[in-house]
C-alpha atoms as a PDB file:
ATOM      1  CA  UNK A   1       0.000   0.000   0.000  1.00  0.00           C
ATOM      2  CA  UNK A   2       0.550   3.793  -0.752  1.00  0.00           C
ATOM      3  CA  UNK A   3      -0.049   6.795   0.982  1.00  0.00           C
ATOM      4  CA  UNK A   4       0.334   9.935  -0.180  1.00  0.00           C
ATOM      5  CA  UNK A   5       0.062  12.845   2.091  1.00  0.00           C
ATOM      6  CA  UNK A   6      -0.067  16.360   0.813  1.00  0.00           C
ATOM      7  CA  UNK A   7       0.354  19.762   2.379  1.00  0.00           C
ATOM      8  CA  UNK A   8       0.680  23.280   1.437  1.00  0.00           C
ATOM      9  CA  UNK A   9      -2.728  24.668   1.016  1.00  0.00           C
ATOM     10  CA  UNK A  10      -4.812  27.900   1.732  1.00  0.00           C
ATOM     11  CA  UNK A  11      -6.018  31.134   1.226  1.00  0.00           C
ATOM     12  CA  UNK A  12      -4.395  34.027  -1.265  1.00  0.00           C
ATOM     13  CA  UNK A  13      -4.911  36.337  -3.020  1.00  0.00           C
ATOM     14  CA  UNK A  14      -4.851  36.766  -7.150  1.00  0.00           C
ATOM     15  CA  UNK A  15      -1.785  36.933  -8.045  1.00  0.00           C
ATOM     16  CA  UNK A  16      -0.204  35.291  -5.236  1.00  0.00           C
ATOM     17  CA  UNK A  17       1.611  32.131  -5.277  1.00  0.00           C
ATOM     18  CA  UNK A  18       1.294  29.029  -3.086  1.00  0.00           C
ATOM     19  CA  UNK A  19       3.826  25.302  -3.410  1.00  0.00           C
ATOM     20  CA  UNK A  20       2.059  22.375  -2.948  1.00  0.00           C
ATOM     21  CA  UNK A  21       3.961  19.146  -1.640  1.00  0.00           C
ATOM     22  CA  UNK A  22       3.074  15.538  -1.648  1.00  0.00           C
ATOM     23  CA  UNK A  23       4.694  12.827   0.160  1.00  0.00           C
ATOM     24  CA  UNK A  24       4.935   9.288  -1.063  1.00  0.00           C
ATOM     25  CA  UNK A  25       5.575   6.583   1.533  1.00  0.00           C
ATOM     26  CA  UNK A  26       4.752   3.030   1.654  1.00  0.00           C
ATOM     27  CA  UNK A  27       5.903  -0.193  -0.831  1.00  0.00           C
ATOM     28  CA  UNK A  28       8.677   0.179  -2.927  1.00  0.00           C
ATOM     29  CA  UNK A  29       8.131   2.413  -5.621  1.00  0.00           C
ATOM     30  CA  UNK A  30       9.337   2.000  -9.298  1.00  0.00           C
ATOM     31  CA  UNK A  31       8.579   3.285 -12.434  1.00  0.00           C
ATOM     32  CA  UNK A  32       5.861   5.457 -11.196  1.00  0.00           C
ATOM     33  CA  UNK A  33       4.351   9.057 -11.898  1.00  0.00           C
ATOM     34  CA  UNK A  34       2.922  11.624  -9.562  1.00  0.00           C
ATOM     35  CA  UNK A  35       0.632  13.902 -10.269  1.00  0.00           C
ATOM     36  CA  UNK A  36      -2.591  16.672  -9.216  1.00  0.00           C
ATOM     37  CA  UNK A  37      -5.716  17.079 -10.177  1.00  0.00           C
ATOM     38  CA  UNK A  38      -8.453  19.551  -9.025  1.00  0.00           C
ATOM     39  CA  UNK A  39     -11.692  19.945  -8.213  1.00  0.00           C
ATOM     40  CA  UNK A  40     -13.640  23.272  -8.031  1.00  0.00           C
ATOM     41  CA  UNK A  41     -17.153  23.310  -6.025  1.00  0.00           C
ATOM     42  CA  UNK A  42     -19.967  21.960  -8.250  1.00  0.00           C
ATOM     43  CA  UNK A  43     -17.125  21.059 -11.078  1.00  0.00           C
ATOM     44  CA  UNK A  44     -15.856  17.377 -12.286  1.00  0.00           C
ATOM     45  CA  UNK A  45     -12.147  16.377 -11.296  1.00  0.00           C
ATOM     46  CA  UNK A  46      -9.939  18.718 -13.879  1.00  0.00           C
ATOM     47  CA  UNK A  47      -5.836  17.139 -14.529  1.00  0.00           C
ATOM     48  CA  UNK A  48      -3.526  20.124 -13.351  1.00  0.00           C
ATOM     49  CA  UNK A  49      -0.026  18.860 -14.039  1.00  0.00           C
ATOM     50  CA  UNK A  50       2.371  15.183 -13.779  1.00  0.00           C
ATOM     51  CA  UNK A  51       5.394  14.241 -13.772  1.00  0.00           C
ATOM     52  CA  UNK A  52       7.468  10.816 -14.137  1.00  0.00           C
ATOM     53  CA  UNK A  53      10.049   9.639 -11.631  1.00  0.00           C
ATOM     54  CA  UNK A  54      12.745   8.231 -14.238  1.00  0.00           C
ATOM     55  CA  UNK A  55      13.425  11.044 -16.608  1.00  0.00           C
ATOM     56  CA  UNK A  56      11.248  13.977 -15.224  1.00  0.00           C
ATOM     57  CA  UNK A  57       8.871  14.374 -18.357  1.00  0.00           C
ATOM     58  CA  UNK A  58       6.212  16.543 -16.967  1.00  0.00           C
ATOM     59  CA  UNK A  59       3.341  17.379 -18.785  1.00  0.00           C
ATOM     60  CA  UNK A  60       0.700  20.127 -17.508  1.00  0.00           C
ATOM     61  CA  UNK A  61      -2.760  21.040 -18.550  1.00  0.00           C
ATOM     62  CA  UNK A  62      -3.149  24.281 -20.789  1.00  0.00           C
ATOM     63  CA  UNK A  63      -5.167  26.166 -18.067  1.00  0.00           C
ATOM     64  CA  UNK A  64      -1.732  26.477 -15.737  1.00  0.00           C
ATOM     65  CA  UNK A  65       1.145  26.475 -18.494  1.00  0.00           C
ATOM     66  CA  UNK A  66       3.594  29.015 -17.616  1.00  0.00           C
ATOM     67  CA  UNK A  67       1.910  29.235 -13.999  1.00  0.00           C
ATOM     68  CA  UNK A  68       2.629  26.446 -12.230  1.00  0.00           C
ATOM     69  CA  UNK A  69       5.411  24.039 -12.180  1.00  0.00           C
ATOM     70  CA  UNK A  70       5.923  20.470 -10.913  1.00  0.00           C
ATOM     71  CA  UNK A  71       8.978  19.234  -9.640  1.00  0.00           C
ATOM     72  CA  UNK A  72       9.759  16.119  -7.933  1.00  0.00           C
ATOM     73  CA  UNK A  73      12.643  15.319  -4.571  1.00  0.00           C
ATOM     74  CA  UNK A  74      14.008  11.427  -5.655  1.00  0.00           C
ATOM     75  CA  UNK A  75      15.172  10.859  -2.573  1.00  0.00           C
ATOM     76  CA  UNK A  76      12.258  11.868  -0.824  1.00  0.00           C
ATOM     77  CA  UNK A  77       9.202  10.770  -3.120  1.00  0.00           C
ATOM     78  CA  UNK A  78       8.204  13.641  -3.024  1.00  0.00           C
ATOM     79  CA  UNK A  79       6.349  16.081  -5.774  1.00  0.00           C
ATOM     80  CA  UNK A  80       5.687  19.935  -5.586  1.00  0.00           C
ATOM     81  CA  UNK A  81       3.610  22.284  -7.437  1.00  0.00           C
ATOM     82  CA  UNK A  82       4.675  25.792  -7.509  1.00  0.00           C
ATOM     83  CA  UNK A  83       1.794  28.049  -8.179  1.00  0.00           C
ATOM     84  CA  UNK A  84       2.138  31.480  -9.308  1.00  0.00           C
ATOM     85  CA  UNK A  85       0.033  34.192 -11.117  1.00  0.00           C
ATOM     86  CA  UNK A  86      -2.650  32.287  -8.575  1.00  0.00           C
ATOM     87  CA  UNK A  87      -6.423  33.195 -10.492  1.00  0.00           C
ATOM     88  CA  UNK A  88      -9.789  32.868  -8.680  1.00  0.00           C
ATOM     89  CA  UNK A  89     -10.542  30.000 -11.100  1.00  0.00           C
ATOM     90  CA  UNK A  90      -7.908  27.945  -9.705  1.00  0.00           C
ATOM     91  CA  UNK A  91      -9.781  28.201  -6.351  1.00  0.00           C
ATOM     92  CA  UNK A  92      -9.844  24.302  -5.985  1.00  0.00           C
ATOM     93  CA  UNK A  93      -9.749  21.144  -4.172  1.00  0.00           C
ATOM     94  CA  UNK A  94      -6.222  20.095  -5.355  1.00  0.00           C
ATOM     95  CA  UNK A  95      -5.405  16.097  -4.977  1.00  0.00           C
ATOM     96  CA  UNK A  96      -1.949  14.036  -5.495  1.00  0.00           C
ATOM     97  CA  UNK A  97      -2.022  11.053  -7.201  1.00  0.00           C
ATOM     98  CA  UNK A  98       0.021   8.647  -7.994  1.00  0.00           C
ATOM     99  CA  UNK A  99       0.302   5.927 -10.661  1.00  0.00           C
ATOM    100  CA  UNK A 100       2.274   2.872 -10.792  1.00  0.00           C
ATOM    101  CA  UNK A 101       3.125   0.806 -14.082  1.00  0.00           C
ATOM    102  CA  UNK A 102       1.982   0.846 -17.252  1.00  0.00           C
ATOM    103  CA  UNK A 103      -1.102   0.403 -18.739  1.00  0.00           C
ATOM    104  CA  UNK A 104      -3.280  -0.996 -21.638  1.00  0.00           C
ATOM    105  CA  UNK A 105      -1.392  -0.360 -24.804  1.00  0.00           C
ATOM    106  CA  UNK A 106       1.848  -0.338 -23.378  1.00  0.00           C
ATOM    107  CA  UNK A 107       0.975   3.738 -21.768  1.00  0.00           C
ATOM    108  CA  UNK A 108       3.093   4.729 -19.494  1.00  0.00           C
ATOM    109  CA  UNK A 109       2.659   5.875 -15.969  1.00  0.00           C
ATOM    110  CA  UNK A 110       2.550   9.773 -16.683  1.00  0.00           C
ATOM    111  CA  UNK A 111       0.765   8.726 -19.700  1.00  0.00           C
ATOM    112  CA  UNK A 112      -2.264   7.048 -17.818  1.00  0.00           C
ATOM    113  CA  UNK A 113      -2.034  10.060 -14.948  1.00  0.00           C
ATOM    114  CA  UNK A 114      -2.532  12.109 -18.076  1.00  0.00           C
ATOM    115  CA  UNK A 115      -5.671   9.917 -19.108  1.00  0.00           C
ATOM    116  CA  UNK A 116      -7.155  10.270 -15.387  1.00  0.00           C
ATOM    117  CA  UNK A 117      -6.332   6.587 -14.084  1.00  0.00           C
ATOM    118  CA  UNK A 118      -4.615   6.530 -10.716  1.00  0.00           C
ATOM    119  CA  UNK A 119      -3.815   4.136  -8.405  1.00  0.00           C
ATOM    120  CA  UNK A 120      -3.530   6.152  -5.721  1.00  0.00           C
ATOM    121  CA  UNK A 121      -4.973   9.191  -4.428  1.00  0.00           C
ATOM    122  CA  UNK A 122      -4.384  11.620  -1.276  1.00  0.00           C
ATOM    123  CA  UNK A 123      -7.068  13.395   1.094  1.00  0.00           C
ATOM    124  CA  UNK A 124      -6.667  17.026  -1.074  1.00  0.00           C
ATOM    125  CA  UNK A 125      -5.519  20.156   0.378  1.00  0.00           C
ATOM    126  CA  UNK A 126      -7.884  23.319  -0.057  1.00  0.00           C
ATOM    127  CA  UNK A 127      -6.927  26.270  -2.399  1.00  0.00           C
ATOM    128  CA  UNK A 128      -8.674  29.572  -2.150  1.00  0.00           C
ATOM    129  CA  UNK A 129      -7.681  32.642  -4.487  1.00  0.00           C
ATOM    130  CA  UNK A 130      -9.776  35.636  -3.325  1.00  0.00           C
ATOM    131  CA  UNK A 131      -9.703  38.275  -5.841  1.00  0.00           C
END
């Protein structure tokens, strides 16, 4: 079993920034990719950003390009989002995941984060941008 326990959360205002951090621990891990995904009241899950543990591909939706950035800590299974340029619309329940393996079709981890299958999921941390 995996847990994943994020942190980093809270209230800001537009334009601020906030990092979010996420904390793998558990089983072994190996070729794996962690990611977030958000969730806005009275919205469906929306992908935010991912990013694989063997060569660091990341791959981030359009709505956060050139705002937030995902890193990752090897030694520490650990991933980070750095939001900045923080918008009211990213106001958000924001969730790590995390997804071991590939997948039907030979996909690879990021590649089914990407496609919304997980295998793992934290308890979310709340974002609030006031404007």
């Amino acid at each position: 079993q995996v847990q994943l326990v994020e942190s980093g959360g809270g209230l800001v205002q537009a334009g601020g920034s906030l990092r979010l951090s996420c904390a793998a621990s558990g089983r072994a891990l190996n070729d794996f990719a962690m990611g977030w995904f958000r969730q806005a009241p009275g919205k469906g899950r929306e992908f935010v950003a991912a990013i694989s543990w063997s060569g660091g591909s990341t791959y981030a939706a359009d709505s956060v390009k050139g705002r937030f950035t995902i890193s990752r800590d090897n030694a520490n299974n650990t991933v980070y989002m750095q939001m900045d340029s923080l918008k009211p619309d990213d106001t958000a329940v924001y969730y790590c995941a995390l997804t071991r393996g590939r997948g039907e079709g030979g996909l690879t981890p990021l590649e089914r984060l990407r496609k919304y299958e997980h295998d793992y999921w934290g308890q979310g941390t709340q974002v609030i941008v006031s404007s």
